[in-house]
N, C-alpha and C. Protein backbone atom coordinates (compact mmCIF):
# COMPACT_ATOMS: atom_id res chain seq x y z
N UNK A 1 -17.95 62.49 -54.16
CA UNK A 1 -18.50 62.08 -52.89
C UNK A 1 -17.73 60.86 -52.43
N UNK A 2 -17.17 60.78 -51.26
CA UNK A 2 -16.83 59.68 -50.41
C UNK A 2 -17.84 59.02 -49.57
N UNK A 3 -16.99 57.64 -49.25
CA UNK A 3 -17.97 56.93 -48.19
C UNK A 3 -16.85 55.80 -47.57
N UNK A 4 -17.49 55.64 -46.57
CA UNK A 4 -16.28 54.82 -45.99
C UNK A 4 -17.26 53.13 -45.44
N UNK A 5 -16.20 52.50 -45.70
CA UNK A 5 -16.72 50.98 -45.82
C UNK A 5 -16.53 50.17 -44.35
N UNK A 6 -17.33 50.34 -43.75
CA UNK A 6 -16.65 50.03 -42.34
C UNK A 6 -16.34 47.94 -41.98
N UNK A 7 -15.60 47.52 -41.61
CA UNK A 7 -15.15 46.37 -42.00
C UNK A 7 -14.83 45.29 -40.81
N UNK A 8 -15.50 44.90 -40.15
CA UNK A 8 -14.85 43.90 -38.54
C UNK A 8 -14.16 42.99 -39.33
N UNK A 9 -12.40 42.91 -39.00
CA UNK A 9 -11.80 42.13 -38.97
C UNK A 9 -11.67 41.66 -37.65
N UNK A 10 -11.63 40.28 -37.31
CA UNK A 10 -11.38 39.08 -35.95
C UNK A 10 -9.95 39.20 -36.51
N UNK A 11 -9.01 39.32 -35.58
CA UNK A 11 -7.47 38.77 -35.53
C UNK A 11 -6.81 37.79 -34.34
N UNK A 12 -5.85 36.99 -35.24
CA UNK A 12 -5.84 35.60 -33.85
C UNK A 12 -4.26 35.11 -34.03
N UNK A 13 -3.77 36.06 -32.73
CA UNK A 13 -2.16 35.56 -33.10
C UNK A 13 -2.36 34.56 -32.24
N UNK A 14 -1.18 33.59 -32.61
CA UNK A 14 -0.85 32.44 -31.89
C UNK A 14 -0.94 32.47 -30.35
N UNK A 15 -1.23 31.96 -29.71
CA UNK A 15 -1.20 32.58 -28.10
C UNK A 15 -1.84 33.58 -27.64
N UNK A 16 -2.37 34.33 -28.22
CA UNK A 16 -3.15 35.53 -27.69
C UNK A 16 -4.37 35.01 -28.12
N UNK A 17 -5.54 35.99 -27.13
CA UNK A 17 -6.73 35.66 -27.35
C UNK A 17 -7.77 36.57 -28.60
N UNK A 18 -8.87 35.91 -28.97
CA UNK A 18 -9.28 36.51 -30.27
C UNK A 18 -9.86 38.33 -30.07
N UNK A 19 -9.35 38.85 -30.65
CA UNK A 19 -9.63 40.61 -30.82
C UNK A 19 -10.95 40.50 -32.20
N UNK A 20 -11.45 41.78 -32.03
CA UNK A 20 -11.89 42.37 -32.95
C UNK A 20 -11.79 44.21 -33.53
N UNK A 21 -11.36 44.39 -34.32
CA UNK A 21 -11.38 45.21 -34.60
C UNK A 21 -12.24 46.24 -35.90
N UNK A 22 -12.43 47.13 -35.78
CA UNK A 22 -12.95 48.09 -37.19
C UNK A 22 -11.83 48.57 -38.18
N UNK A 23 -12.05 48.33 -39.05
CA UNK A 23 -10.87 49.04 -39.95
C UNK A 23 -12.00 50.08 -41.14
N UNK A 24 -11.43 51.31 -41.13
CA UNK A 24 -12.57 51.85 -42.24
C UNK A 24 -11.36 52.19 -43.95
N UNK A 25 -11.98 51.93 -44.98
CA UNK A 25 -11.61 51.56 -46.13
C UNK A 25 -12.43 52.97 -46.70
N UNK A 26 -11.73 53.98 -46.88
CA UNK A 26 -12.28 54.64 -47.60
C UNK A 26 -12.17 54.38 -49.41
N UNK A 27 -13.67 54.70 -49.98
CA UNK A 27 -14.15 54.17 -50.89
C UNK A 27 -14.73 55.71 -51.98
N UNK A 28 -14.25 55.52 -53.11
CA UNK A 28 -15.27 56.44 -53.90
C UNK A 28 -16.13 56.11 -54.41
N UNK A 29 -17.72 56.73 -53.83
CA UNK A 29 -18.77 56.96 -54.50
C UNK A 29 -19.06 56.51 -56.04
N UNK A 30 -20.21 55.96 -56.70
CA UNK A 30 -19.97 56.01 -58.50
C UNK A 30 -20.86 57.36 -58.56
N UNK A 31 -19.89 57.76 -59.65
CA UNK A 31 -20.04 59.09 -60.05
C UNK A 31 -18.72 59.83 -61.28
N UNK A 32 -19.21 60.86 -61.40
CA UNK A 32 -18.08 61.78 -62.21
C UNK A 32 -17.71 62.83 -61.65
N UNK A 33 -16.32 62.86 -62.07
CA UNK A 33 -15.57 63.73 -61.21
C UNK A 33 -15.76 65.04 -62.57
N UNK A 34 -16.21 66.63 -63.00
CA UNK A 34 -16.32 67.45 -63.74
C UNK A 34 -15.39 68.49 -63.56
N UNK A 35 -14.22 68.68 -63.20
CA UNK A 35 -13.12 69.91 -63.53
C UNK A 35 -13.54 69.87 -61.96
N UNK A 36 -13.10 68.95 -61.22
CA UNK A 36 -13.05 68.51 -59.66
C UNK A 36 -14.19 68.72 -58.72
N UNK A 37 -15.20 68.77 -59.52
CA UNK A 37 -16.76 68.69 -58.91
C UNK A 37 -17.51 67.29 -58.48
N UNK A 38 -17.81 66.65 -57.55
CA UNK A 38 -17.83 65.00 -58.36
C UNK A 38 -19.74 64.89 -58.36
N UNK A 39 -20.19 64.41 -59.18
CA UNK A 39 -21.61 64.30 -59.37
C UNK A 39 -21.90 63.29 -59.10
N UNK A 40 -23.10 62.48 -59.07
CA UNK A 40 -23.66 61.01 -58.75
C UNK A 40 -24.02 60.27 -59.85
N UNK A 41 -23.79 58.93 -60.17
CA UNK A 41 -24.19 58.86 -61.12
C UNK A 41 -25.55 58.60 -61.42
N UNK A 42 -26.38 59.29 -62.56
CA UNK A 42 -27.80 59.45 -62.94
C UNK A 42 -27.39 60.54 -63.22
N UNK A 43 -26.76 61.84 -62.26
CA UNK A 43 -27.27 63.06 -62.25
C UNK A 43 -27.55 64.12 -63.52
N UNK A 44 -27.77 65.34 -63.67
CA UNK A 44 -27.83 65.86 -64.57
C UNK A 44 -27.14 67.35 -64.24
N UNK A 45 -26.36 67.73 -64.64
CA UNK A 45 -25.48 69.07 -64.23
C UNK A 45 -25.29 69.99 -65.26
N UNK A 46 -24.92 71.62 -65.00
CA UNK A 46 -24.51 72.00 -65.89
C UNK A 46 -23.09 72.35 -65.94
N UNK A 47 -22.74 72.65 -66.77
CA UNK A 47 -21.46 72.64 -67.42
C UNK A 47 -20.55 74.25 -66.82
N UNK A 48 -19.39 74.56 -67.76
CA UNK A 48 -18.94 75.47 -67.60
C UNK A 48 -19.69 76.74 -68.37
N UNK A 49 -20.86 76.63 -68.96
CA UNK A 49 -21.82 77.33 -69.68
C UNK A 49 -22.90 77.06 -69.15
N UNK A 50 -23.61 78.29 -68.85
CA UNK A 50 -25.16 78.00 -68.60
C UNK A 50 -25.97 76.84 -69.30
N UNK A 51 -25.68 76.94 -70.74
CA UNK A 51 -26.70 75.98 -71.69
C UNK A 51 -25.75 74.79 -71.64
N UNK A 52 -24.96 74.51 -71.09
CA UNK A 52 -24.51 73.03 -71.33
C UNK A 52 -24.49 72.52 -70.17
N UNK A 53 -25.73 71.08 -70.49
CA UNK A 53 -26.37 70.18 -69.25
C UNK A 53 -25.43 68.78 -70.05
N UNK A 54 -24.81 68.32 -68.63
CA UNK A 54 -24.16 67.22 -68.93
C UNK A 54 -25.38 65.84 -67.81
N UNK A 55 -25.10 64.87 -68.35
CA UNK A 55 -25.66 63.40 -67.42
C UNK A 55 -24.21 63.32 -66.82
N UNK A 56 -24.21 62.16 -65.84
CA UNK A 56 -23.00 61.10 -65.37
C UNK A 56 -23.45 59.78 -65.83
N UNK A 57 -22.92 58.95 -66.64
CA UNK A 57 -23.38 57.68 -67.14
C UNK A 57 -22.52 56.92 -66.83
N UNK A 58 -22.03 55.80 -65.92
CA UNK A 58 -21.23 55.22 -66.08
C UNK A 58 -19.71 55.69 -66.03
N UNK A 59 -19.60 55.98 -65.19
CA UNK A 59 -18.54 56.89 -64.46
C UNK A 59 -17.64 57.97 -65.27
N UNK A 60 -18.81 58.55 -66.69
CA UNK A 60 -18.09 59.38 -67.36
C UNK A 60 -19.42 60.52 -67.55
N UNK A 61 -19.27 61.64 -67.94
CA UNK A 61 -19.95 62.90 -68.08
C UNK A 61 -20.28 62.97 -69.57
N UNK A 62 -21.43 63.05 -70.73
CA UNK A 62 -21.94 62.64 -71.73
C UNK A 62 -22.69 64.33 -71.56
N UNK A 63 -22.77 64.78 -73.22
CA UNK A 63 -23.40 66.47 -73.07
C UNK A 63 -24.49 65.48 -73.64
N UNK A 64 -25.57 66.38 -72.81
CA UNK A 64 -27.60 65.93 -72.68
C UNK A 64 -27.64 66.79 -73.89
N UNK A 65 -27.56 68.45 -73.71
CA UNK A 65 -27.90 69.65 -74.46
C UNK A 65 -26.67 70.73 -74.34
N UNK A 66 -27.70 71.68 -75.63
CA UNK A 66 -26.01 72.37 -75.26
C UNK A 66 -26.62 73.49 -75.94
N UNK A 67 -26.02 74.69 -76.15
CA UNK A 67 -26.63 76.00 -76.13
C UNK A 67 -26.33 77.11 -75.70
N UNK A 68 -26.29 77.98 -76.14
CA UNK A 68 -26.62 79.59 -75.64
C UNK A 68 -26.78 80.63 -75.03
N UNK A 69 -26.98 81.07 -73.87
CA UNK A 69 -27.69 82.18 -73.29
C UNK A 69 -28.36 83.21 -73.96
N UNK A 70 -29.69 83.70 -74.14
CA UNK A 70 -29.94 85.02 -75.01
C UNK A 70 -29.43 86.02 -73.87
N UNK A 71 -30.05 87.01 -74.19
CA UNK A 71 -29.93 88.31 -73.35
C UNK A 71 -31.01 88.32 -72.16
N UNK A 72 -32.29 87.29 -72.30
CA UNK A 72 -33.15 87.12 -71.85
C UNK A 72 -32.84 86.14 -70.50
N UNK A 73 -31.85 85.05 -70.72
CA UNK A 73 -31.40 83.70 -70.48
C UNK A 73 -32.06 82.75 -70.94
N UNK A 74 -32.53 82.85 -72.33
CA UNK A 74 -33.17 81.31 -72.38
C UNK A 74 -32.19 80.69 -73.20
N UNK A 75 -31.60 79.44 -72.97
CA UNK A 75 -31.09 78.77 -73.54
C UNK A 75 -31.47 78.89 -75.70
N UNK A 76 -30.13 78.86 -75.93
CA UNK A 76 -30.71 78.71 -77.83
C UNK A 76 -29.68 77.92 -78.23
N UNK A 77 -30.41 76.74 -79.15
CA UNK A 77 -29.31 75.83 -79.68
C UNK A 77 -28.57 76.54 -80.60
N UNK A 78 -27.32 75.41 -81.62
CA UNK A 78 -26.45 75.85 -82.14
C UNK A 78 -26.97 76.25 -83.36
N UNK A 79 -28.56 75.52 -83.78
CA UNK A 79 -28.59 75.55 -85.28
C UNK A 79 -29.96 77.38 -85.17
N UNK A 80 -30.36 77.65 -83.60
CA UNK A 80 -31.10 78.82 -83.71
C UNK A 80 -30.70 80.18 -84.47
N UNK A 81 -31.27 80.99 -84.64
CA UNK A 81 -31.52 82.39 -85.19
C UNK A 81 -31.62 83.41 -83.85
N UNK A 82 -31.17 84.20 -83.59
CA UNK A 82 -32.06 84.50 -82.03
C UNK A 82 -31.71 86.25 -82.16
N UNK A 83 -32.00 87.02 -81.81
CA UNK A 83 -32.35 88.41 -81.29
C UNK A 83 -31.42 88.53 -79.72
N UNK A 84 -30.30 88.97 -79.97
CA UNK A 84 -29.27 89.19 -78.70
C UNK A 84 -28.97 90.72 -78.16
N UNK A 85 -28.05 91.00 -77.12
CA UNK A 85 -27.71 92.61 -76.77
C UNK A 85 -26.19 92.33 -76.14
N UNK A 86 -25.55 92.86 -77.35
CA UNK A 86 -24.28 93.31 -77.02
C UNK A 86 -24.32 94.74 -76.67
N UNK A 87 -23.35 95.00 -75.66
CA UNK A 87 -23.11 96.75 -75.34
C UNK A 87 -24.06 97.22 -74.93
N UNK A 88 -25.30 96.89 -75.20
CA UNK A 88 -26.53 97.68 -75.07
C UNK A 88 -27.34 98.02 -76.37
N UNK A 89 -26.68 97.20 -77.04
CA UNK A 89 -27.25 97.40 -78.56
C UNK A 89 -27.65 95.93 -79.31
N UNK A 90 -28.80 95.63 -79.45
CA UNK A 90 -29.98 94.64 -80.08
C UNK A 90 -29.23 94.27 -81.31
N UNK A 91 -28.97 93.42 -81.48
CA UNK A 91 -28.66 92.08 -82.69
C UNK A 91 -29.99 91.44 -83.31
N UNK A 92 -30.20 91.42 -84.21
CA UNK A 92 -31.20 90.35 -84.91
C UNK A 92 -30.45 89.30 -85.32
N UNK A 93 -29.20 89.07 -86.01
CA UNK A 93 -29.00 87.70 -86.31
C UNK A 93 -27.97 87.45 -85.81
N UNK A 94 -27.97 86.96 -84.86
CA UNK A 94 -26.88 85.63 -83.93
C UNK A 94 -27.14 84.34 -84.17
N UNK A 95 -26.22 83.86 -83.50
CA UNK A 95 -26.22 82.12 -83.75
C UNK A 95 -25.34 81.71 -82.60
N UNK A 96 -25.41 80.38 -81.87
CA UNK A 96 -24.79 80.00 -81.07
C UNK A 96 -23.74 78.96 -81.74
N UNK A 97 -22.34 79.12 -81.24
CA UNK A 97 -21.12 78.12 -81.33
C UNK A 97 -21.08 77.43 -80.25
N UNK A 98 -21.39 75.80 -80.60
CA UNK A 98 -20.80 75.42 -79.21
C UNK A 98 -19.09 73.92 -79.97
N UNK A 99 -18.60 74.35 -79.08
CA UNK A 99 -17.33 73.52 -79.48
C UNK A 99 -16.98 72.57 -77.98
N UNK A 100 -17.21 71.35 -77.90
CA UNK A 100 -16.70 70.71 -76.88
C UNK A 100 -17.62 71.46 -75.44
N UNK A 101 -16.71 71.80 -74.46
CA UNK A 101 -17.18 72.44 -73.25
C UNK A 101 -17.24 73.56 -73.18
N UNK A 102 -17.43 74.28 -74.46
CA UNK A 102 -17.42 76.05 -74.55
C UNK A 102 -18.26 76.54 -75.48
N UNK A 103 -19.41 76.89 -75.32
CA UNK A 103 -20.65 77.87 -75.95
C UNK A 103 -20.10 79.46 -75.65
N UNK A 104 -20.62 79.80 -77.26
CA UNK A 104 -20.70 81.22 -77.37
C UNK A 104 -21.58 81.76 -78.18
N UNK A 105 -21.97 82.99 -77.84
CA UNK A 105 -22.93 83.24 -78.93
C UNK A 105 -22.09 84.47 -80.10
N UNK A 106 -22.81 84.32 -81.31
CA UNK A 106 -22.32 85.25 -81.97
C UNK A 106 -22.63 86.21 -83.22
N UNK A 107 -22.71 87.31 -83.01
CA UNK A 107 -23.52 87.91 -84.10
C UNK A 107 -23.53 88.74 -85.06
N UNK A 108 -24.15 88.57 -86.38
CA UNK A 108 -23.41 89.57 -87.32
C UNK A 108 -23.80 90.26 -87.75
């Protein structure tokens, strides 16, 4: 997000009489910029994965949670057990990988 800083400078050349003018200073927002998305800072976003919710803290992006999709969509952490559908065919034991900015689920 942008914003622009609007600014009255008075200017006073020698011999001429006093002006005023606007000058605008464009300014960036605090916030995080996410693979060129820019957020606010507080906010709470998700990621390049459904289950991964990032904050903006201090002009950097920090993972909140992180996780999964079932077949259902409910989010499942990394250390869950969960009941999935590949192909069209029901899994009982999966588990979610998450590495950095990339969750997967996987099952054996």
């Amino acid at each position: 997000m942008e914003f622009y800083l609007l600014v009255s400078v008075i200017m006073f050349v020698v011999g001429m009489p006093l002006t005023a003018e606007t000058v605008a200073i464009k300014r960036q927002a605090p916030g995080c910029n996410y693979y060129g998305q820019w957020y606010p800072e507080g906010s709470k976003f998700i990621g390049n994965f459904k289950c991964l919710i990032y904050r903006c803290v201090n002009g950097t992006y920090i993972l909140e949670s992180e996780g999964c999709p079932d077949y259902l969509g409910n989010c499942r952490g990394p250390q869950d057990h969960y009941t999935d559908m590949i192909n069209g065919r029901l899994f009982d034991s999966c588990h979610c990988y998450v590495s950095g900015d990339y969750a997967d689920g996987y099952c054996d």
